[in-house]
Protein backbone atom coordinates (compact mmCIF):
# COMPACT_ATOMS: atom_id res chain seq x y z
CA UNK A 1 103.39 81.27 124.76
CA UNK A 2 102.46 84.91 123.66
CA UNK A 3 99.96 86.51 125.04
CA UNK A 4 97.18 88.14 123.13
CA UNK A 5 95.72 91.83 124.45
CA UNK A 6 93.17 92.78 122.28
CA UNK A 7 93.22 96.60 121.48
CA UNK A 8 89.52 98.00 121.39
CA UNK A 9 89.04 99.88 118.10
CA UNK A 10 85.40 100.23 116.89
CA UNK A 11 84.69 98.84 113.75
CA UNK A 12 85.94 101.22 111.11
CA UNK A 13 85.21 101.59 107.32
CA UNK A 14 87.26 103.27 105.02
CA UNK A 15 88.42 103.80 101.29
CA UNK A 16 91.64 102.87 99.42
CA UNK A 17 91.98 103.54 96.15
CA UNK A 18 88.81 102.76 95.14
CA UNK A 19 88.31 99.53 97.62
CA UNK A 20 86.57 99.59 100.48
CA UNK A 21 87.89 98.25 103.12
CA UNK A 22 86.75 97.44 107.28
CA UNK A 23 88.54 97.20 109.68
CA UNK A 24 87.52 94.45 112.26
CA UNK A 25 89.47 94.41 114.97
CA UNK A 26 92.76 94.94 116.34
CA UNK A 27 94.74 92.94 118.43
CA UNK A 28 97.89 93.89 120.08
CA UNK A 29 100.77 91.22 120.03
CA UNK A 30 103.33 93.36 121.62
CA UNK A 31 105.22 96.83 122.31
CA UNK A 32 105.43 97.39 118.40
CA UNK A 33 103.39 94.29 116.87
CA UNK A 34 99.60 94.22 116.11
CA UNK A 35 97.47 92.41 113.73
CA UNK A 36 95.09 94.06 112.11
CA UNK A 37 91.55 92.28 111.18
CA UNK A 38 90.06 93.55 107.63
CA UNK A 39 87.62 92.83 104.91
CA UNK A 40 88.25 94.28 101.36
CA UNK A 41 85.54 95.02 99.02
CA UNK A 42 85.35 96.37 95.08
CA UNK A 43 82.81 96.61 92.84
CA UNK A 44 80.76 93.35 93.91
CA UNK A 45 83.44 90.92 95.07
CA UNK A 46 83.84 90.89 99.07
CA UNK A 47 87.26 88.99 100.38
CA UNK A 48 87.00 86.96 103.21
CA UNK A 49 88.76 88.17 106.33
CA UNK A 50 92.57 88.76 106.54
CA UNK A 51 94.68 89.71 108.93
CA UNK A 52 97.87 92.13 108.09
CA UNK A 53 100.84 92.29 110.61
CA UNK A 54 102.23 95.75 111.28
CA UNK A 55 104.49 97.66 113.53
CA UNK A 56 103.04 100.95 112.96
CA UNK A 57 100.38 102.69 110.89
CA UNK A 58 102.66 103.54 108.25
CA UNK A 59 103.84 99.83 107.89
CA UNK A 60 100.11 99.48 108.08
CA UNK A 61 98.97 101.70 105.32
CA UNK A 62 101.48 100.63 103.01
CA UNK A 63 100.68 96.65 103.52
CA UNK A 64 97.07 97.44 103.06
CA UNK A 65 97.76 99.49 99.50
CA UNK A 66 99.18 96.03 98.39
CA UNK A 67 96.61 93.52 99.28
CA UNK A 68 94.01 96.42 97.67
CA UNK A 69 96.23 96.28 94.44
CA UNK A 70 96.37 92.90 94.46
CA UNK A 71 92.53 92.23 94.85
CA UNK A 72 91.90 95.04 91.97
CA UNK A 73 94.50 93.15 89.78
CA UNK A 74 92.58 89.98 89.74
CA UNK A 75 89.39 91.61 89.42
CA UNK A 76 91.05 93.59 86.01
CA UNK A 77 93.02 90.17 84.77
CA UNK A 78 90.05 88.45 85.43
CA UNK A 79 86.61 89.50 85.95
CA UNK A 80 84.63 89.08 89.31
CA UNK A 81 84.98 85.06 88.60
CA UNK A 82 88.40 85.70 89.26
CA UNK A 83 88.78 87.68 91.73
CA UNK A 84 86.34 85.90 93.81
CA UNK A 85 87.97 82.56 93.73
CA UNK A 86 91.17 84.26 94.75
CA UNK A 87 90.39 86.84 97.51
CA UNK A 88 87.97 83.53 99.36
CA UNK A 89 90.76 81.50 99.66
């Protein structure tokens, strides 16, 4: 069974590439394995929570770049209609 230490990080808010995005939590699975708690938001769609696995903070970044891209794809493809149906899955 692993065992779960979470890592206490204050809420955080921040901005990639024109998506905010807040960072809920992090929990630490193990030496170099954490998942990281966030909830994406652009323009007036809001994703539910999702959780990206990382070994470091550049692993981290660069995860977090995609799922931004990804929720500003839909929203471009389209519309909010879209992208919300997507992103609350």
């Amino acid at each position: 069974m692993v065992e779960l230490t979470k890592v206490i990080v204050p809420p955080l808010r921040t901005v990639v590439d024109g998506v905010v995005v807040d960072i809920i939590e992090v929990l630490k699975i193990s030496d170099n394995d954490y998942n990281v708690l966030c909830i994406a938001r652009y323009k007036d769609v809001s994703s539910s929570p999702f959780f990206i696995n990382a070994s470091n903070t550049e692993e981290f970044k660069a995860k977090l770049k995609v799922e931004v891209s990804k929720l500003k794809l839909f929203y471009f493809l389209g519309g909010r209609e879209l992208a919300e149906e997507v992103v609350r899955r």
